[in-house]
C-alpha atoms as a PDB file:
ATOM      1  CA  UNK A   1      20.786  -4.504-103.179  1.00  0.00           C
ATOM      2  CA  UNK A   2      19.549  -7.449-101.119  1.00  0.00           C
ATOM      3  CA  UNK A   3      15.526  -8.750-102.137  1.00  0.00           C
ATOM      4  CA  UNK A   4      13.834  -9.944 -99.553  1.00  0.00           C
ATOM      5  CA  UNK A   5      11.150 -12.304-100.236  1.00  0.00           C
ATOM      6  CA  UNK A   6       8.418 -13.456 -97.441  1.00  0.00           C
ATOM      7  CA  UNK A   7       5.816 -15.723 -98.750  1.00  0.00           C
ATOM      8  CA  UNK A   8       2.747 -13.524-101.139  1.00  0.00           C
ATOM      9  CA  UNK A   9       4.289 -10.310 -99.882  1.00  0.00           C
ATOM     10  CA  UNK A  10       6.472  -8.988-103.017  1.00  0.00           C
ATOM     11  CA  UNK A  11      10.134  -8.301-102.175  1.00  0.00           C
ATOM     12  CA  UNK A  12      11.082  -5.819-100.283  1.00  0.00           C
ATOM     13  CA  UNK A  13      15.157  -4.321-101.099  1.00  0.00           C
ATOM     14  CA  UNK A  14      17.036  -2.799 -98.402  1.00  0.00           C
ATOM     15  CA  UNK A  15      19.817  -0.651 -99.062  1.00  0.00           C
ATOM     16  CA  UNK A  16      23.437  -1.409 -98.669  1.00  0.00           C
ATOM     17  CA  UNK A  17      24.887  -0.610 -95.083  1.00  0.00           C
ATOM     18  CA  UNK A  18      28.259   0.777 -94.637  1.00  0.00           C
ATOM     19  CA  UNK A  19      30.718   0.494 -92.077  1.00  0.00           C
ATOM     20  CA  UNK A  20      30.576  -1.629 -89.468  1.00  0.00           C
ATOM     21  CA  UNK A  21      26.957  -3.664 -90.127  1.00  0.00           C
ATOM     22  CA  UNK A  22      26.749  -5.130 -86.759  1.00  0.00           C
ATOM     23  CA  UNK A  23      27.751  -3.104 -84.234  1.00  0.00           C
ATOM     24  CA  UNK A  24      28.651   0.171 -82.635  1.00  0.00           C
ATOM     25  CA  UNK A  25      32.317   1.948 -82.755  1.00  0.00           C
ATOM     26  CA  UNK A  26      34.957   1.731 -80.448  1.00  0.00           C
ATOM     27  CA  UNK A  27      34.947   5.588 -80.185  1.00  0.00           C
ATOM     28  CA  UNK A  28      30.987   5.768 -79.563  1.00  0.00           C
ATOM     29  CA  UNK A  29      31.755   3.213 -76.180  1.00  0.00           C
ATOM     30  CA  UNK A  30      34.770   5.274 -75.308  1.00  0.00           C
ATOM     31  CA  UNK A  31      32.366   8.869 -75.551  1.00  0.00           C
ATOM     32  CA  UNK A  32      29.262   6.607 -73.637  1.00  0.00           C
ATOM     33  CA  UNK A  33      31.981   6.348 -70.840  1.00  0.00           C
ATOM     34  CA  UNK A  34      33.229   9.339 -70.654  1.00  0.00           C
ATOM     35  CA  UNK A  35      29.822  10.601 -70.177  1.00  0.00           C
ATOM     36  CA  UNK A  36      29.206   8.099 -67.935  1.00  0.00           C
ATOM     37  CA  UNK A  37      32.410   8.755 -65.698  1.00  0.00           C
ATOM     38  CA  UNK A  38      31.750  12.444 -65.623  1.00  0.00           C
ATOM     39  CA  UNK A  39      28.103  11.811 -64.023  1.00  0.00           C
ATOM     40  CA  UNK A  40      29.971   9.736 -61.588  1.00  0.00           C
ATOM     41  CA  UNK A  41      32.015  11.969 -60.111  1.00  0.00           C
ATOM     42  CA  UNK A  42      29.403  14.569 -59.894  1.00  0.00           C
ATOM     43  CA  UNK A  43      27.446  12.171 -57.955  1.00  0.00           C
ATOM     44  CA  UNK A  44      30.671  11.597 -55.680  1.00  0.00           C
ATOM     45  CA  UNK A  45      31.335  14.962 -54.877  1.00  0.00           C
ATOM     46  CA  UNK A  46      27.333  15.427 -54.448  1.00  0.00           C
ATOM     47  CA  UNK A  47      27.226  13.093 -52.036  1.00  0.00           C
ATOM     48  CA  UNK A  48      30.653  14.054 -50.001  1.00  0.00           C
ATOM     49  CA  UNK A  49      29.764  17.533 -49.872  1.00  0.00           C
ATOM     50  CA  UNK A  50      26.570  16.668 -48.800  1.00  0.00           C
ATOM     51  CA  UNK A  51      27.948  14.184 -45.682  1.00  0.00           C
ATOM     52  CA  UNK A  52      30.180  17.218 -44.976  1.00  0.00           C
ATOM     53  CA  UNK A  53      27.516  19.459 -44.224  1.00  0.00           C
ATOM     54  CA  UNK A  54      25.144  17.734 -42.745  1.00  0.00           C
ATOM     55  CA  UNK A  55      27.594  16.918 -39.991  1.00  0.00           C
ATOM     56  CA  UNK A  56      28.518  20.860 -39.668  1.00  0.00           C
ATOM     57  CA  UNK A  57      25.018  21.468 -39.299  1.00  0.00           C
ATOM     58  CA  UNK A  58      24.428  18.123 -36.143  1.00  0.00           C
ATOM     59  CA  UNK A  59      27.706  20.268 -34.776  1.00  0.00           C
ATOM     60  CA  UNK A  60      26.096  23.512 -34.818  1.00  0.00           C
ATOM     61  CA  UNK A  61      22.754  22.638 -33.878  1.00  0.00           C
ATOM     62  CA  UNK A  62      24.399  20.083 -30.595  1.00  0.00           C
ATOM     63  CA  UNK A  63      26.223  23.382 -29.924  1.00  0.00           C
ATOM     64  CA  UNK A  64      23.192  26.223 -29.946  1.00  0.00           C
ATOM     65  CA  UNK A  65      21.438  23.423 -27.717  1.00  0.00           C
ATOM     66  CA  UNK A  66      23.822  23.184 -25.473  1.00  0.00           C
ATOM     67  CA  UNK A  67      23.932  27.304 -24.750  1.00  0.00           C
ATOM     68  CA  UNK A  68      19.558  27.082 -24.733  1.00  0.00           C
ATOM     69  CA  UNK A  69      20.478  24.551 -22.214  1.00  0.00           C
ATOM     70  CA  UNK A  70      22.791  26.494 -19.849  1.00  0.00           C
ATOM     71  CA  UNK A  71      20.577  29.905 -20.490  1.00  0.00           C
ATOM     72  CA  UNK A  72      17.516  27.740 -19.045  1.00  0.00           C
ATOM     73  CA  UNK A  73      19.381  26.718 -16.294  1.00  0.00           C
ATOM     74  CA  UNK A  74      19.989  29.898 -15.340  1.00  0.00           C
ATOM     75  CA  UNK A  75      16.586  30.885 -16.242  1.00  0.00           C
ATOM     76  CA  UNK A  76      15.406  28.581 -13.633  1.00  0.00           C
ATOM     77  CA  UNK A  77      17.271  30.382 -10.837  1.00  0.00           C
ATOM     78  CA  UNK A  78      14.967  30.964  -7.516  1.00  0.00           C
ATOM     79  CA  UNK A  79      16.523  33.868  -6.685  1.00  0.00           C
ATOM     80  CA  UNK A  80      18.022  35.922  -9.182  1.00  0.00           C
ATOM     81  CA  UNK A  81      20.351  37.770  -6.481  1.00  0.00           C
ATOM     82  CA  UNK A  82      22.464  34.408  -6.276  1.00  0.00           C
ATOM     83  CA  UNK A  83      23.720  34.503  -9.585  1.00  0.00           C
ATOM     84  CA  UNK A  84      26.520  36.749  -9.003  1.00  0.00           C
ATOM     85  CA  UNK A  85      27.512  38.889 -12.436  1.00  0.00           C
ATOM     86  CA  UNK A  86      31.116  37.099 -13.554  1.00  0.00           C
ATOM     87  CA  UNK A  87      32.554  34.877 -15.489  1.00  0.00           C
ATOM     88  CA  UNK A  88      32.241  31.350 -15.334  1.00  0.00           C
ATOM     89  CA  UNK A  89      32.858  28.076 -17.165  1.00  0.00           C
ATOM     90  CA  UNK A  90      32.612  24.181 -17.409  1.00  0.00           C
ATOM     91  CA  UNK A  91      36.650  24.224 -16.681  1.00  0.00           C
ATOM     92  CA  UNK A  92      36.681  21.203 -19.870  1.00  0.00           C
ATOM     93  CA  UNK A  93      35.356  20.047 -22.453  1.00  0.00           C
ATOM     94  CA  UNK A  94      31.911  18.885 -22.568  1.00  0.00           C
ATOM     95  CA  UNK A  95      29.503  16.758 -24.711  1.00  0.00           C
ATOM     96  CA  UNK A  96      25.840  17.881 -26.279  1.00  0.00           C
ATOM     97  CA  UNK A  97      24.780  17.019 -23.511  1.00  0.00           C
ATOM     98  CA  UNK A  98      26.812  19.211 -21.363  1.00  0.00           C
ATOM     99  CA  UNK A  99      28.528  15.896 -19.726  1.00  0.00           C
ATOM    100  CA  UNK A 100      32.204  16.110 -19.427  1.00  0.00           C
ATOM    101  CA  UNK A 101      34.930  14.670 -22.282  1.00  0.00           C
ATOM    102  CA  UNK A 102      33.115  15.761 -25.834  1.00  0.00           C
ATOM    103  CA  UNK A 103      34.340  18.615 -27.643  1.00  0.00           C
ATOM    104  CA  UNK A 104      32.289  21.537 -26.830  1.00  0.00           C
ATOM    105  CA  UNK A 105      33.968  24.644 -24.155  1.00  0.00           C
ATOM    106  CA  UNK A 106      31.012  26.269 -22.928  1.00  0.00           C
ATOM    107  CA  UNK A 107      31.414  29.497 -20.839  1.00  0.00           C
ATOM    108  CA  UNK A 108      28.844  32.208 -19.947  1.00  0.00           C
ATOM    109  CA  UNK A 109      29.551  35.993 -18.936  1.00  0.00           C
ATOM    110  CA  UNK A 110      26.585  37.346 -16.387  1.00  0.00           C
ATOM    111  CA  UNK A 111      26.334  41.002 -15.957  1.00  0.00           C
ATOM    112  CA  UNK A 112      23.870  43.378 -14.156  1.00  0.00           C
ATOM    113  CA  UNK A 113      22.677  44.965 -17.033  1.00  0.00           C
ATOM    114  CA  UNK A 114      20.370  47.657 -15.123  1.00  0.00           C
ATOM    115  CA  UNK A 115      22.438  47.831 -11.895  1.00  0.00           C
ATOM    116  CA  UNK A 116      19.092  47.351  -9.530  1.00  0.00           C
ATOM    117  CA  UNK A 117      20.394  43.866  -9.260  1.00  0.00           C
ATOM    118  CA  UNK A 118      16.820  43.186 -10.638  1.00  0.00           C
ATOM    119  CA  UNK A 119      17.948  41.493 -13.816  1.00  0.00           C
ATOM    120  CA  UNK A 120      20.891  39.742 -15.237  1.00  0.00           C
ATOM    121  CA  UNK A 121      22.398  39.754 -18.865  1.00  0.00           C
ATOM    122  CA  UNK A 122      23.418  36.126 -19.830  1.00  0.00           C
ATOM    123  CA  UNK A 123      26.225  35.526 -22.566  1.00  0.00           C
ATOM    124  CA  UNK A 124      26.674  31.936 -23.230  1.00  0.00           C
ATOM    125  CA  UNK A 125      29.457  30.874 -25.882  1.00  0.00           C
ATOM    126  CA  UNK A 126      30.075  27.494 -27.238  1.00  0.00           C
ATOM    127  CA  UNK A 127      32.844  26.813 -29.259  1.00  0.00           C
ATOM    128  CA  UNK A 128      34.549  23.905 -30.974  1.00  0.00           C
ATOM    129  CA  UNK A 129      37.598  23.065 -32.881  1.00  0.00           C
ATOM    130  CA  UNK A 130      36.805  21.184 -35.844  1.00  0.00           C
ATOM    131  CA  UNK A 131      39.515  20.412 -38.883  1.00  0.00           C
ATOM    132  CA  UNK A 132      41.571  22.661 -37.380  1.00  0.00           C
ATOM    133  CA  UNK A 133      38.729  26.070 -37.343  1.00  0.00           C
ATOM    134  CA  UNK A 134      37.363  27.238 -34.201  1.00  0.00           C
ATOM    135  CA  UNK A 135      33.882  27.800 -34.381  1.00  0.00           C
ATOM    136  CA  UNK A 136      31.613  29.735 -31.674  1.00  0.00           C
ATOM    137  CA  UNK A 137      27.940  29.894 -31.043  1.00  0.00           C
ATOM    138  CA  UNK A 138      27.337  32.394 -28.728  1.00  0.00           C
ATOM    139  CA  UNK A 139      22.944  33.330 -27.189  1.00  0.00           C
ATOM    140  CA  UNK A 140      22.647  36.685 -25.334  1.00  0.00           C
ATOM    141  CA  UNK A 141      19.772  36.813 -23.237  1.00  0.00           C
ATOM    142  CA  UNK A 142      18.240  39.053 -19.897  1.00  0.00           C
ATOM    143  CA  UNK A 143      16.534  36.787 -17.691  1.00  0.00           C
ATOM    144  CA  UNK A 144      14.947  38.049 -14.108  1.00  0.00           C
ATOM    145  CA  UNK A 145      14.437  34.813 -12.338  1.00  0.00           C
ATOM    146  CA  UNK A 146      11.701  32.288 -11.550  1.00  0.00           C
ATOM    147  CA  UNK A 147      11.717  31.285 -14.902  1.00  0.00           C
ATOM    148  CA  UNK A 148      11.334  34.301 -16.539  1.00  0.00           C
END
């Protein structure tokens, strides 16, 4: 047993330490980094997953924008009569913005849904080929015209 003496105080005895007196382990740093390396990668594959879908969703979203888009273009039509019930498409690929060379097909089916030639029934699709999946967005709407 050690005595410790500071000044009036009376001495103080410690017990003996075994082991290793000033330090840690080697296998207590080994376990601190495993722990540590395990956290790591959860935080890796957190954040890749994370990139991953955010970008799925900016795709999807670009895409259902793009088919509001077209279906308010056609919304917009004067005369209702003039859009004639067919198929139709941009012919290549477009942008978000519907310009041509980004890697959206859009195509849109108009029917007479009534057959008063009072209405139309809009189909817009959008699809995409992304990491080697096709993906579609597709909006269904009626529109009469003028807007409306």
């Amino acid at each position: 047993m050690e005595n410790l003496s500071t000044g009036d105080r009376p001495a103080v005895s410690l017990p003996p330490r075994p082991g290793n007196p000033g330090g840690y382990l080697i296998l207590e740093i080994m376990i601190a980094v495993a722990v540590f390396a395990v956290g790591f990668l959860a935080i890796g594959t957190l954040v890749v997953s994370t990139c991953a879908n955010n970008t799925k969703g900016n795709i999807v979203t670009q895409a259902t924008l793009l088919a509001a888009e077209t279906i308010e273009d056609l919304k917009s039509s004067v005369d209702i009569t003039g859009l004639a019930p067919d198929t139709y498409s941009d012919g290549h690929p477009v942008d978000a913005h519907g310009n041509p060379g980004g890697i959206f097909n859009r195509s849109w089916v108009v029917s007479d849904p009534l057959g008063f030639n009072s209405s139309r029934r809009v189909q817009v699709s959008v699809s995409w080929t992304r990491l080697g999946r096709t993906r579609t967005v597709q909006l269904d709407t009626i529109i009469r015209g003028n807007g409306i």
